[in-house]
N, C-alpha and C. Protein backbone atom coordinates (compact mmCIF):
# COMPACT_ATOMS: atom_id res chain seq x y z
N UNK A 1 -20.48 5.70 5.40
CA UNK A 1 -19.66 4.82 6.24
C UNK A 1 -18.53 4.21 5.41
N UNK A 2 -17.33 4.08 5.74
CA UNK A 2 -16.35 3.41 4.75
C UNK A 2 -16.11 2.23 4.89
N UNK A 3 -16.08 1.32 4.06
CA UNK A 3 -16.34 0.32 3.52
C UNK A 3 -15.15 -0.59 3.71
N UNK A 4 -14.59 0.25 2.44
CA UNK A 4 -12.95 -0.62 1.88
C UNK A 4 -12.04 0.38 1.84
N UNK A 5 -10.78 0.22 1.95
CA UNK A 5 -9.53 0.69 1.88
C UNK A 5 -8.53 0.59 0.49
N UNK A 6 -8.77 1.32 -0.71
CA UNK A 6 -7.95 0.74 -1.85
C UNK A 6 -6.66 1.18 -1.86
N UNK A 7 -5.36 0.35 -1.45
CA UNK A 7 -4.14 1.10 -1.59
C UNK A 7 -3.25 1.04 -3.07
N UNK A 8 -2.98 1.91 -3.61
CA UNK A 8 -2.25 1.87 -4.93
C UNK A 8 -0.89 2.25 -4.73
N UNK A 9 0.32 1.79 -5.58
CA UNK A 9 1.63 1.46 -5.43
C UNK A 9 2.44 1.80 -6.40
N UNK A 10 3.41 2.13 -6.06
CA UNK A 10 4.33 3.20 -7.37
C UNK A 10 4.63 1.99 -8.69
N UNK A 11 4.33 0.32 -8.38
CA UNK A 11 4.81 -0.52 -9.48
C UNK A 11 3.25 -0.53 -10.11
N UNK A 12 2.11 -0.04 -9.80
CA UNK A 12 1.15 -0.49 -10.32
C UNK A 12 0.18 -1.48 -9.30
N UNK A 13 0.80 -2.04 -8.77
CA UNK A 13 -0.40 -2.89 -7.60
C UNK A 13 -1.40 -2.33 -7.13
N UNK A 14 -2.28 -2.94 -6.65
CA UNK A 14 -3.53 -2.36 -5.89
C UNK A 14 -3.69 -3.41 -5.21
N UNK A 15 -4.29 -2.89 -3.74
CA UNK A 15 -4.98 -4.07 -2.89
C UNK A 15 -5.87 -3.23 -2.06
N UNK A 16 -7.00 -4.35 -2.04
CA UNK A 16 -8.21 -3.71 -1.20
C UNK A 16 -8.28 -4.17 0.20
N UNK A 17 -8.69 -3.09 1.23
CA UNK A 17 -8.74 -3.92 2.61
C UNK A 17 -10.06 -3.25 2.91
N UNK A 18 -10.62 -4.50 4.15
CA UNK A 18 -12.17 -3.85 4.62
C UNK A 18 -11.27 -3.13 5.45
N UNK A 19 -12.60 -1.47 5.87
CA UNK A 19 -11.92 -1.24 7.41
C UNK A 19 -11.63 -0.95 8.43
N UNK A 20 -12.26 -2.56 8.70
CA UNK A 20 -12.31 -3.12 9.97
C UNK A 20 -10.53 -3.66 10.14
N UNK A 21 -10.01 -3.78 9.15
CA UNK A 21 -8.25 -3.79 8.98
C UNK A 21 -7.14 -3.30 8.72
N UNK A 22 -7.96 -1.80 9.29
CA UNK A 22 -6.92 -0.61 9.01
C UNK A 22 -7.21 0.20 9.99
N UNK A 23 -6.14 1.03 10.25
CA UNK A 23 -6.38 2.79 11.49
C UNK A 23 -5.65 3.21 10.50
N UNK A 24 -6.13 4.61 9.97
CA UNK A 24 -5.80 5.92 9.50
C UNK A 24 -6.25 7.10 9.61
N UNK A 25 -4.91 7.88 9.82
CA UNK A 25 -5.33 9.52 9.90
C UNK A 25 -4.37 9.80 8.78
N UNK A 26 -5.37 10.73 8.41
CA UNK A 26 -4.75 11.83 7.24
C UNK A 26 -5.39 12.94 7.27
N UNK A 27 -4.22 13.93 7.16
CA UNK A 27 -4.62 15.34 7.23
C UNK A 27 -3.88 16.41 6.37
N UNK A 28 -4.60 17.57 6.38
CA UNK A 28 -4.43 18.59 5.51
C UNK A 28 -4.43 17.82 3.81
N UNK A 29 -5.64 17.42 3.75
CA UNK A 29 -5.69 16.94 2.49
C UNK A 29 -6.11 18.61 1.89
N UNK A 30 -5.83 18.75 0.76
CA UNK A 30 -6.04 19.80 -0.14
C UNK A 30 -6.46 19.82 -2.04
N UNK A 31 -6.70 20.50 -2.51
CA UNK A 31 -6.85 19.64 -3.79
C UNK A 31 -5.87 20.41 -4.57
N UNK A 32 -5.05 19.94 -5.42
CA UNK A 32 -4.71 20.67 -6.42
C UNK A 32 -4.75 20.25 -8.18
N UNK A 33 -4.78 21.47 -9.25
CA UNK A 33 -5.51 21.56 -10.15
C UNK A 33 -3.53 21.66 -10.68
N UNK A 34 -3.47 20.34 -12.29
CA UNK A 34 -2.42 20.66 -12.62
C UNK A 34 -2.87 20.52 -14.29
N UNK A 35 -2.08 21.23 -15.19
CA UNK A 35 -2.43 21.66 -16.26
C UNK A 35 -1.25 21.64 -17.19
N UNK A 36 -0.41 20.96 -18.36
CA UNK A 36 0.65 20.95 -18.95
C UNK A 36 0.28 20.52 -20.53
N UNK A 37 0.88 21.19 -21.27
CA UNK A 37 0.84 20.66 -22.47
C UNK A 37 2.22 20.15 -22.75
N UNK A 38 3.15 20.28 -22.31
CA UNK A 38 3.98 18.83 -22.50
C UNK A 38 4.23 17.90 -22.28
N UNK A 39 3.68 17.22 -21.39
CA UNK A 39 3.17 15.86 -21.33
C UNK A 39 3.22 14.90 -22.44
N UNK A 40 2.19 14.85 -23.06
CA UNK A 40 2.42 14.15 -24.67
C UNK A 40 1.53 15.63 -25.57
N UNK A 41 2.85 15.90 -26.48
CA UNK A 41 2.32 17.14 -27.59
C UNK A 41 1.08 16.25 -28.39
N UNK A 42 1.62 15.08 -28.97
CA UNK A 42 0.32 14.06 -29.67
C UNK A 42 -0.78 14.05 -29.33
N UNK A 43 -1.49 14.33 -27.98
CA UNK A 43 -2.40 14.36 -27.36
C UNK A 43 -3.08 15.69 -27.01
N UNK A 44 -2.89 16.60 -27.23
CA UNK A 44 -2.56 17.87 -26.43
C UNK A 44 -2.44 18.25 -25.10
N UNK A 45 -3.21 18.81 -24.40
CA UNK A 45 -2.96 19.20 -22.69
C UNK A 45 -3.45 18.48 -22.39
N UNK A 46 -3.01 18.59 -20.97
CA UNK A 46 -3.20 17.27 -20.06
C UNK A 46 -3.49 18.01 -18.57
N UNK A 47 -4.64 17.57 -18.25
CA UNK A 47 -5.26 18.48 -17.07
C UNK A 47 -5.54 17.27 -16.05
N UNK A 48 -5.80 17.81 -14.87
CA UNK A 48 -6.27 16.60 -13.64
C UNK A 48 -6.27 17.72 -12.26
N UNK A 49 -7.18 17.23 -11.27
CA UNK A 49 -7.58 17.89 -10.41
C UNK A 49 -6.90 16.78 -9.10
N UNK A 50 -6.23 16.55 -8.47
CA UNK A 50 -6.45 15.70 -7.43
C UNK A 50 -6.28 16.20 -5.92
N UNK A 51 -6.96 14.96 -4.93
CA UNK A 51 -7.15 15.60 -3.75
C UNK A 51 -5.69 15.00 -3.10
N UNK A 52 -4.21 15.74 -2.45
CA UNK A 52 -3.69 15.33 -1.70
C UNK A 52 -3.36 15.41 -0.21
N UNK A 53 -3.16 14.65 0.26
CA UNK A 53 -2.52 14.61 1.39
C UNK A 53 -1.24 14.85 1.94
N UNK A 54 -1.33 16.11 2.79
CA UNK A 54 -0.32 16.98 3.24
C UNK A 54 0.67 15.62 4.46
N UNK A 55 -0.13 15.08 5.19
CA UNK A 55 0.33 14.24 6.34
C UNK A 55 -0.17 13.05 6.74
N UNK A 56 -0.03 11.90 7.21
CA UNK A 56 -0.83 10.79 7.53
C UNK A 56 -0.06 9.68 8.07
N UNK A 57 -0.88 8.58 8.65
CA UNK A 57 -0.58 7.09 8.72
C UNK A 57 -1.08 6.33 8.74
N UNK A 58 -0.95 4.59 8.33
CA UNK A 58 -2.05 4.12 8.04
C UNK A 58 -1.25 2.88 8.89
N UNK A 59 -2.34 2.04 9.44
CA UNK A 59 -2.03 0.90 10.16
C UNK A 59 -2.52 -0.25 10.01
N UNK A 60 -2.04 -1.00 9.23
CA UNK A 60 -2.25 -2.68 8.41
C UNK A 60 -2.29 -3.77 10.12
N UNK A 61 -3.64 -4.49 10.10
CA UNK A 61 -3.04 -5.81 10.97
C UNK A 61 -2.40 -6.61 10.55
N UNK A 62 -1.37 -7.19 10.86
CA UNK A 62 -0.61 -8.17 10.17
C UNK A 62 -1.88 -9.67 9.98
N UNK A 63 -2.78 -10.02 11.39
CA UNK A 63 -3.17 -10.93 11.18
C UNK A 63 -4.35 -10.99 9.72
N UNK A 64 -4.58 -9.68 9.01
CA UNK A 64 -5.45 -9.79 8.11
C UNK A 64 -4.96 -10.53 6.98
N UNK A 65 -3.51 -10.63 6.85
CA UNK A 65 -2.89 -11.54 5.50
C UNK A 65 -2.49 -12.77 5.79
N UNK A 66 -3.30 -13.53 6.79
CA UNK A 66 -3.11 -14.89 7.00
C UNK A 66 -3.99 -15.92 6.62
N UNK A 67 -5.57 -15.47 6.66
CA UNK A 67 -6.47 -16.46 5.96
C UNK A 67 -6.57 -16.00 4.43
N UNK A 68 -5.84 -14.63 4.15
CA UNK A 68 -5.91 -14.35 2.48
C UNK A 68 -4.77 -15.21 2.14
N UNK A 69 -3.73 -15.11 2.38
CA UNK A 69 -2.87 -16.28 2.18
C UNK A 69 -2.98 -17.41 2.10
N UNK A 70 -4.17 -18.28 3.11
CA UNK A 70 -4.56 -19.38 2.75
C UNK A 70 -5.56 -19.83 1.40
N UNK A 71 -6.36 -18.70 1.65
CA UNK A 71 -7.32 -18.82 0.44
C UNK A 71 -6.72 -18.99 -0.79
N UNK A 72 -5.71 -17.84 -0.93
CA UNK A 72 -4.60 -18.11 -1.97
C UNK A 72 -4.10 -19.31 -2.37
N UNK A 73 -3.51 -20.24 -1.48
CA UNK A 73 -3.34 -21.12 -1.69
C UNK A 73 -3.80 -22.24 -1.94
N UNK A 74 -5.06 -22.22 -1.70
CA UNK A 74 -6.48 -23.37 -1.99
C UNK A 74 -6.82 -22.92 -3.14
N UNK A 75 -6.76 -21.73 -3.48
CA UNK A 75 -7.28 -21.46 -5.07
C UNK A 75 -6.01 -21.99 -6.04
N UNK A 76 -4.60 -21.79 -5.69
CA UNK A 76 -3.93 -22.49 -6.22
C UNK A 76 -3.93 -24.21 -6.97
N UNK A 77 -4.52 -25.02 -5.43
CA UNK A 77 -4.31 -26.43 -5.21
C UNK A 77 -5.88 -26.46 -6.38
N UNK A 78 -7.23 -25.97 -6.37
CA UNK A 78 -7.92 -25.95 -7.17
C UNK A 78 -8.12 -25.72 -8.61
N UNK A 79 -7.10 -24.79 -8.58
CA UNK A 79 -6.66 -23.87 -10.11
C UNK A 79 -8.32 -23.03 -10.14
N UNK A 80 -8.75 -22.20 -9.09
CA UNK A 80 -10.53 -22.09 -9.14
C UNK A 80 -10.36 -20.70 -8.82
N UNK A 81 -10.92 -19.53 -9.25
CA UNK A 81 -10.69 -18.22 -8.93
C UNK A 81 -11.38 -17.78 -7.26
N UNK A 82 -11.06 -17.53 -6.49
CA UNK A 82 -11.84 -17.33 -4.84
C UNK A 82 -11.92 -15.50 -5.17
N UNK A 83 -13.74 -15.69 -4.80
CA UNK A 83 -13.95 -13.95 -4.79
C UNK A 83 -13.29 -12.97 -4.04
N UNK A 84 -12.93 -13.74 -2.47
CA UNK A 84 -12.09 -13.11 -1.73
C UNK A 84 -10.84 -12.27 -2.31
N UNK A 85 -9.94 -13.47 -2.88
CA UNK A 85 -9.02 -13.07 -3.63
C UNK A 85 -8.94 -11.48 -4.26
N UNK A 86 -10.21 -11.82 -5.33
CA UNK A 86 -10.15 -11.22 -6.64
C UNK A 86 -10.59 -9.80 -5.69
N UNK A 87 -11.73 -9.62 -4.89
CA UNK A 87 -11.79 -8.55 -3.98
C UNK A 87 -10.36 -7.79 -3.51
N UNK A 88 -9.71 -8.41 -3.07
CA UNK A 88 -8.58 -8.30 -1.64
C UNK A 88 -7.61 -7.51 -3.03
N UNK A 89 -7.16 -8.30 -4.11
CA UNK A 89 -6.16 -7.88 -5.07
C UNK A 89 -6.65 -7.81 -6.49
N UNK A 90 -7.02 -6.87 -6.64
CA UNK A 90 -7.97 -6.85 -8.34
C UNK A 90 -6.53 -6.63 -9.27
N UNK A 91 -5.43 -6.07 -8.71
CA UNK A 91 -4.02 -6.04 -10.01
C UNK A 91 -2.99 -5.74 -9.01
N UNK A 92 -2.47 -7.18 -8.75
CA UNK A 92 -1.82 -7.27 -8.21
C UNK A 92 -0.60 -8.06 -8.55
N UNK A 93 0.73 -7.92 -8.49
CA UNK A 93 1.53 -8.56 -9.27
C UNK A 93 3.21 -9.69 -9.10
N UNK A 94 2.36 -9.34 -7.75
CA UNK A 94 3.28 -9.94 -6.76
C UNK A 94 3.49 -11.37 -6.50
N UNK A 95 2.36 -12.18 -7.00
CA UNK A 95 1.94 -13.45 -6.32
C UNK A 95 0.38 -13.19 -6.68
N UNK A 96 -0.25 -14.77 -7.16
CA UNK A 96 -1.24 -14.95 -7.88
C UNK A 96 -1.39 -17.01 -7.90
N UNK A 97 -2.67 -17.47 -8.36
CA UNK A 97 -2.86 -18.67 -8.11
C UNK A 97 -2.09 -19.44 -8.63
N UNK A 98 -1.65 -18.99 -9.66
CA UNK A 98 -0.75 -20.08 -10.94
C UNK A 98 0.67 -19.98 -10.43
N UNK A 99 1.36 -19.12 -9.77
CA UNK A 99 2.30 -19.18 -8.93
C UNK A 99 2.07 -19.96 -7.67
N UNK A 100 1.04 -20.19 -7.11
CA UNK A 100 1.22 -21.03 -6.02
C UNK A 100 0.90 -22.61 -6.80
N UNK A 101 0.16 -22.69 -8.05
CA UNK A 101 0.35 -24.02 -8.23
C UNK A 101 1.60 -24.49 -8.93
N UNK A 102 2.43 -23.61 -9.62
CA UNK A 102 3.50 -23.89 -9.81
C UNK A 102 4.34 -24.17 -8.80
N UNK A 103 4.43 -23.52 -7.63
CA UNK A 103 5.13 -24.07 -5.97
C UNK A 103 4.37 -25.44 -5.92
N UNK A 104 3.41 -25.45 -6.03
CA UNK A 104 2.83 -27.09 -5.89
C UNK A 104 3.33 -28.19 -6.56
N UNK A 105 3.67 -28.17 -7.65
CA UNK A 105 3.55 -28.91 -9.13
C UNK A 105 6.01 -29.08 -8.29
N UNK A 106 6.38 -28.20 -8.06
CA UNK A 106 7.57 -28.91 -7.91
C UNK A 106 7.89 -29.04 -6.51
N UNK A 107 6.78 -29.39 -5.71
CA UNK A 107 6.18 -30.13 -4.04
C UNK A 107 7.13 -29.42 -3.12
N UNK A 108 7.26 -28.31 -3.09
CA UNK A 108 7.60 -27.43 -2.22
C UNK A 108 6.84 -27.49 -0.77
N UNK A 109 7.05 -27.81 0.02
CA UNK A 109 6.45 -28.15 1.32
C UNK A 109 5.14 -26.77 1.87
N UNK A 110 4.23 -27.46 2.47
CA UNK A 110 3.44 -26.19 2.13
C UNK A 110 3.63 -25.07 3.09
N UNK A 111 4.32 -25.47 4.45
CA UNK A 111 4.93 -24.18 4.95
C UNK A 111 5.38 -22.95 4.16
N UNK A 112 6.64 -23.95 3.67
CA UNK A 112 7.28 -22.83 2.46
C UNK A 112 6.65 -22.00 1.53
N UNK A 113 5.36 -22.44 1.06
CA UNK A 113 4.67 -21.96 -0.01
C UNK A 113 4.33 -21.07 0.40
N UNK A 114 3.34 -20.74 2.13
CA UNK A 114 2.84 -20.65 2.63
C UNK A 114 3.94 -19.06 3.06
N UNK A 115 4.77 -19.03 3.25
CA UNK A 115 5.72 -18.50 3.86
C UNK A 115 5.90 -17.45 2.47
N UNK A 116 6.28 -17.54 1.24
CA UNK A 116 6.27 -16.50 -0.13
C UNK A 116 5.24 -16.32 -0.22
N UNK A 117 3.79 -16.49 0.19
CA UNK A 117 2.81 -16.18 -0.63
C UNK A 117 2.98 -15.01 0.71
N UNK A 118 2.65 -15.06 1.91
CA UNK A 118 3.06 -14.04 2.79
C UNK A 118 4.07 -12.78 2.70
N UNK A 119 4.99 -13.18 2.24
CA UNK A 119 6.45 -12.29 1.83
C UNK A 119 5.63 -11.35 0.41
N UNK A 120 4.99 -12.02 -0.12
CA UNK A 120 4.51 -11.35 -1.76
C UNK A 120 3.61 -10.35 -1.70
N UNK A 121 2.54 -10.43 -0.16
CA UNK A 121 1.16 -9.98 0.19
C UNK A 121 1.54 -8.92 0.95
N UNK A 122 2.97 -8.89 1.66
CA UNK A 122 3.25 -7.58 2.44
C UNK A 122 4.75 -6.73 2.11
N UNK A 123 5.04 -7.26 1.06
CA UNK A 123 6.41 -6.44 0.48
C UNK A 123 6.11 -5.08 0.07
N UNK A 124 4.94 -4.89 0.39
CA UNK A 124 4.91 -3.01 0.28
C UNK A 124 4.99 -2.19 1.65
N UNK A 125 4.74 -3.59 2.53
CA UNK A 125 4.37 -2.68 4.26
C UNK A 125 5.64 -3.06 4.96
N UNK A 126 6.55 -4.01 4.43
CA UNK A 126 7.55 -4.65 5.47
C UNK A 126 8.84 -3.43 5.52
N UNK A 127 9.09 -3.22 7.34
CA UNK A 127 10.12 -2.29 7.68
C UNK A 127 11.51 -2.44 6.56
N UNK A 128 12.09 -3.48 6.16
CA UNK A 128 12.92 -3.34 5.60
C UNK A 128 13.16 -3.33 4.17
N UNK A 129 11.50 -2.56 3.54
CA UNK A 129 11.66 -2.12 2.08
C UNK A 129 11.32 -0.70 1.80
N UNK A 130 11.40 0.05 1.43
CA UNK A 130 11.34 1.12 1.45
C UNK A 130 10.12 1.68 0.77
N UNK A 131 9.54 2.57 1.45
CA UNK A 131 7.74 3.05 1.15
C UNK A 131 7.86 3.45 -0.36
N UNK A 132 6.65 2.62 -0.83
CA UNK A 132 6.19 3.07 -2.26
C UNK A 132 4.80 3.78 -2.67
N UNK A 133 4.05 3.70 -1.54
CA UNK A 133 2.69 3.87 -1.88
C UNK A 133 2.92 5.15 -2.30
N UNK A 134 1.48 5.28 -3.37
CA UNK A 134 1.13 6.22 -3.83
C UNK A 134 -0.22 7.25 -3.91
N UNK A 135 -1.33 6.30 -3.58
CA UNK A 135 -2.53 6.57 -3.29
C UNK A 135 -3.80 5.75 -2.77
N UNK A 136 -4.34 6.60 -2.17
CA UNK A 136 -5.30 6.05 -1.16
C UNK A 136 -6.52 6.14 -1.65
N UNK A 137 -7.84 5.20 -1.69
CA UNK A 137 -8.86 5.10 -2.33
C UNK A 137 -9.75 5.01 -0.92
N UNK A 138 -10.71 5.82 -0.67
CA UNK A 138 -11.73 5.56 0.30
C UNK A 138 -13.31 5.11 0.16
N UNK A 139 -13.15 3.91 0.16
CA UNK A 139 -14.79 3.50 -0.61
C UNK A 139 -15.89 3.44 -0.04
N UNK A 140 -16.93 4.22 0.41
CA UNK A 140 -17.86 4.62 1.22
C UNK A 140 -19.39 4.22 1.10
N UNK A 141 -20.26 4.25 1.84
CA UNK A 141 -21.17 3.49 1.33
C UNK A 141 -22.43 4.83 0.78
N UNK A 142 -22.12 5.71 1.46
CA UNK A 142 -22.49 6.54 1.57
C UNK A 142 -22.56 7.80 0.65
N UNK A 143 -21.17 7.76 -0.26
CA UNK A 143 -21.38 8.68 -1.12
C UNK A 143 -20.07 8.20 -2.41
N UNK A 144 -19.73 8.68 -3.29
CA UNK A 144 -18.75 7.95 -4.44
C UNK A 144 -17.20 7.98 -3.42
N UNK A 145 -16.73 7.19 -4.05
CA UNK A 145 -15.25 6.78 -3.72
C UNK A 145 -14.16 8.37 -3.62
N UNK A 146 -13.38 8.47 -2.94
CA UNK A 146 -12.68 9.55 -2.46
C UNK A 146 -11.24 9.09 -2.96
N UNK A 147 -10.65 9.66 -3.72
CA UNK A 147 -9.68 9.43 -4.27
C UNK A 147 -8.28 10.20 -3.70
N UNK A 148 -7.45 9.78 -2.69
CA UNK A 148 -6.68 10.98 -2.48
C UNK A 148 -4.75 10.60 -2.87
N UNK A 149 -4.41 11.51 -3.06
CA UNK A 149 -2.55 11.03 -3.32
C UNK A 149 -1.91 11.12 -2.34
N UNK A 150 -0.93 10.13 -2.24
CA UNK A 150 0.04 10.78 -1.22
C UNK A 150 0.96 11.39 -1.49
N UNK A 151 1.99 12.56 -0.57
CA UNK A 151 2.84 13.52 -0.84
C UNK A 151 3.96 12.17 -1.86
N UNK A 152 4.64 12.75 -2.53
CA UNK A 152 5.84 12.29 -3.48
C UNK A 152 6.69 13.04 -3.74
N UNK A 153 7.57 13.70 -3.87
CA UNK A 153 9.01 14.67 -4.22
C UNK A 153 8.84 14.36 -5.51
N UNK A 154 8.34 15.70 -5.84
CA UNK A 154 8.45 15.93 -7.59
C UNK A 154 10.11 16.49 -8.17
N UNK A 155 10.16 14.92 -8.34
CA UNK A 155 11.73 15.03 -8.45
C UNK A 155 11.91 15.92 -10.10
N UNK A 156 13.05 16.15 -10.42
CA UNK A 156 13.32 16.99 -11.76
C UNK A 156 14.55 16.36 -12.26
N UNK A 157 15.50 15.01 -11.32
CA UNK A 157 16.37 15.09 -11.89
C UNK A 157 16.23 13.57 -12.65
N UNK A 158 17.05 13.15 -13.26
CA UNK A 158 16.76 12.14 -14.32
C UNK A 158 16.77 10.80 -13.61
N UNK A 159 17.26 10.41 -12.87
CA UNK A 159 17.31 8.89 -11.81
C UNK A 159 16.21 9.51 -10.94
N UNK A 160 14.79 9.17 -11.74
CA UNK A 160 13.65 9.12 -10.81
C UNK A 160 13.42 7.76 -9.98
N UNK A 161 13.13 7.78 -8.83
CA UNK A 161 13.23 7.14 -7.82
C UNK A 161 11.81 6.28 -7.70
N UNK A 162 12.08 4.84 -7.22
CA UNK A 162 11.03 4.21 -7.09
C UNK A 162 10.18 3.81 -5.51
N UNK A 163 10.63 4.89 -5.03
CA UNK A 163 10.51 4.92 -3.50
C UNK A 163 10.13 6.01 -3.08
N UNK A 164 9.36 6.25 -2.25
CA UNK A 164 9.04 7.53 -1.65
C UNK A 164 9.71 8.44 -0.51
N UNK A 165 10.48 9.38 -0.87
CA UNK A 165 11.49 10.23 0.18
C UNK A 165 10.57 10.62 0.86
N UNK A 166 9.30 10.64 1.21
CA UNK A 166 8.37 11.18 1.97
C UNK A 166 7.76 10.47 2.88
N UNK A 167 7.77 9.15 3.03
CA UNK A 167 7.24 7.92 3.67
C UNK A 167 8.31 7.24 4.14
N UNK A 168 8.05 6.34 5.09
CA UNK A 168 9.00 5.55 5.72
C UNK A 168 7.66 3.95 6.19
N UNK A 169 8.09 2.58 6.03
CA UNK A 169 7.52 1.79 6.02
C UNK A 169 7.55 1.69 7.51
N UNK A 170 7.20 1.14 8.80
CA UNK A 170 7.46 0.94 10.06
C UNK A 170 6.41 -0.25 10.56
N UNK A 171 7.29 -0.92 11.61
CA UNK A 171 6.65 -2.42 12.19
C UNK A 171 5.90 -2.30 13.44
N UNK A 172 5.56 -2.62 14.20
CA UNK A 172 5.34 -3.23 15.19
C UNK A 172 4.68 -4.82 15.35
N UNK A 173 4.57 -5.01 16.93
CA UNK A 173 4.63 -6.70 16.62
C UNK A 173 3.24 -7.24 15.79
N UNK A 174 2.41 -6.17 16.03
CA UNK A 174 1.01 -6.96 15.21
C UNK A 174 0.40 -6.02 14.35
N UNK A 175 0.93 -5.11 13.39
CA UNK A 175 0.98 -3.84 12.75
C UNK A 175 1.95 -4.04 11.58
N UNK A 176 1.22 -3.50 10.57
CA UNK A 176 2.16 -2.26 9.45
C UNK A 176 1.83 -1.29 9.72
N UNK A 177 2.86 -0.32 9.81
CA UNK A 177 2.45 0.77 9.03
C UNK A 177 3.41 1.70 8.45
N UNK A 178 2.68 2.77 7.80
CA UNK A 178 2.91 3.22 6.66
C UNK A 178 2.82 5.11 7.38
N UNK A 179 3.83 5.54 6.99
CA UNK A 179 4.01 7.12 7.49
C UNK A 179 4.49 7.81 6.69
N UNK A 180 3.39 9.07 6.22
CA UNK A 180 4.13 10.29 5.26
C UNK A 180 4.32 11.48 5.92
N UNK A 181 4.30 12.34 5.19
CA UNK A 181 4.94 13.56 5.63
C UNK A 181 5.32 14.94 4.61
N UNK A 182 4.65 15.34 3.85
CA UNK A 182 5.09 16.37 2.54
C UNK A 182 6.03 17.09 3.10
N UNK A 183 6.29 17.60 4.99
CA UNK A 183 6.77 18.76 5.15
C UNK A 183 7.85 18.02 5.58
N UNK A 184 8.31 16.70 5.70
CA UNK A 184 9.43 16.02 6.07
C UNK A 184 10.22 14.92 5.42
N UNK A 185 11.54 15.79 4.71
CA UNK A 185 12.21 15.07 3.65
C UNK A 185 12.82 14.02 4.24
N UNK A 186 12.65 13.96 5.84
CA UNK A 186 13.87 12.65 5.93
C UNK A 186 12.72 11.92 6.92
N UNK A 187 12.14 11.75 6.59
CA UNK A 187 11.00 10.47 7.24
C UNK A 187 11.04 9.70 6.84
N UNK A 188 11.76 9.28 5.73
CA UNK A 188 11.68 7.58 4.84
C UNK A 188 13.19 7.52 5.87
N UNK A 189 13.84 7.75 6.40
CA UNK A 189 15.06 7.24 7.55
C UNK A 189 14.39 6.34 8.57
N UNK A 190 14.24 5.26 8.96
CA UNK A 190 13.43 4.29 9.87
C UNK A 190 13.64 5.07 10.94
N UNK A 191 14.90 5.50 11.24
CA UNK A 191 15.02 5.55 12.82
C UNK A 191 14.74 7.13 13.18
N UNK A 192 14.16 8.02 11.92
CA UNK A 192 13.70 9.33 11.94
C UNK A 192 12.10 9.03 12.00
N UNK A 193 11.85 8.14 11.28
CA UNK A 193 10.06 7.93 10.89
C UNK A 193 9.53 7.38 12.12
N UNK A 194 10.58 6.42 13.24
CA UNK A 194 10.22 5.97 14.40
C UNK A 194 10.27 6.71 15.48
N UNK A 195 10.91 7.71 15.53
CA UNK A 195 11.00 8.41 16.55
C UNK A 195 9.73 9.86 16.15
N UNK A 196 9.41 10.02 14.63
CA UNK A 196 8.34 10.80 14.72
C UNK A 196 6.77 9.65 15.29
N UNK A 197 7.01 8.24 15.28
CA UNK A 197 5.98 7.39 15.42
C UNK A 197 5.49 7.64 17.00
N UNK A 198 6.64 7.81 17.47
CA UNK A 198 6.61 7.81 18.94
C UNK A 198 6.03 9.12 19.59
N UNK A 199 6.46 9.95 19.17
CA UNK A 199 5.66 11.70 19.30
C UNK A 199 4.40 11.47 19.09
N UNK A 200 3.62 11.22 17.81
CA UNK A 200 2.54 10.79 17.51
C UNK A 200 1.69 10.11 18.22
N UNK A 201 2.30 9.20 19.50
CA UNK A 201 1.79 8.10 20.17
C UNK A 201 0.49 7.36 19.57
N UNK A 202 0.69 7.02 18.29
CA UNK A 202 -0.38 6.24 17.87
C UNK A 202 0.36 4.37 17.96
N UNK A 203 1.18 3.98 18.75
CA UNK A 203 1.77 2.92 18.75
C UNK A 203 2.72 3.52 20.23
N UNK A 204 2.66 2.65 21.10
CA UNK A 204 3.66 2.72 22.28
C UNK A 204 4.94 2.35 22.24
N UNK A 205 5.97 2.82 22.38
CA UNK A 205 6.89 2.65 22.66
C UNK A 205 7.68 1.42 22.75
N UNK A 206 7.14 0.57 23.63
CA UNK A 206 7.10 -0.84 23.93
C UNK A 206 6.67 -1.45 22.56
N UNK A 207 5.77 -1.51 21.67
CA UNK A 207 5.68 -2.26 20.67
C UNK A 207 6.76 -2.27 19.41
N UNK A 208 7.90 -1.22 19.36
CA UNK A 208 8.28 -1.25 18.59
C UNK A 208 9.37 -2.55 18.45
């Protein structure tokens, strides 16, 4: 049965969701086997097997980052670590307790506080930043953790990109979500990724 949701991020972040706070499909996962000795010569070859994902989408409730946000912020006013927390974001780099007690310490009203610690918790899912994710962790109760990648454009040219040409971030009113595509280079275009959202009918029309 799956458990938790681990999402990983092209800066390094990770965040965990139960889920009961997510809808995802992914398909044509496949595995592939990659093998290079130039990588680092110091080291010698460099091998890895991973499972990816050909297609997918994943659907965040917005209301799930509202009592983590608070907690956040009580662990702040405490300076006290909350397990929730440390669960929800094990390396995360966005926003953290000592940043919200520093918002405290120069009496920033707690709306406001309240309002960046929000902005910090969904700047990977919000429509107007551009998709970074990188991989999906499926934590099961049932058998070891499922590790899968998402598609990325194995770029070759030297301005490697910190965004994914393969994904497109997309809203609705009580939703993130998150849409790839290996076989579709222009799905990170909002108004291409929304109109494939709509074919899909996993979100109506009306909500967008």
């Amino acid at each position: 049965m799956l458990k938790t949701v681990e999402l990983g991020f092209e800066n390094g972040d990770t965040m965990r969701l139960p889920a009961k706070a997510i809808d995802l499909a992914l398909d044509d996962i496949a595995q592939s086997f990659y093998y290079s000795n130039y990588t680092n010569p110091d080291d010698g070859a460099y091998e890895s097997t991973v499972q990816e994902i050909g297609r997918g989408h994943l659907a965040i409730r917005k209301d799930w980052f509202e009592p983590l946000a608070d907690r956040l912020m009580e662990a702040g006013r405490q300076q006290t670590d909350d397990p929730v927390v440390a669960q929800a974001l094990p390396n995360y780099y966005q926003v953290d307790r000592n940043m919200v007690t520093e918002w405290l310490a120069q009496r920033m009203p707690t709306n406001q506080i309240k309002q960046k610690v929000l902005e910090a918790l969904t700047v990977h899912f919000v429509e107007t930043m551009p998709a970074d994710l990188t991989r999906i962790v499926l934590v099961r109760s049932d058998r070891p953790d499922e590790k899968l990648s998402v598609p990325w454009r194995n770029l070759t040219r030297e301005d490697q990109l910190d965004y994914n040409e393969l994904a497109v971030n997309l809203e609705s009113a009580t939703q993130f979500i998150v849409m790839f595509d290996a076989r579709d280079p222009h799905i990170h275009d909002p108004d291409h990724g929304r109109k494939e959202a709509e074919l899909l009918s996993f979100l109506g029309e009306d909500e967008w």
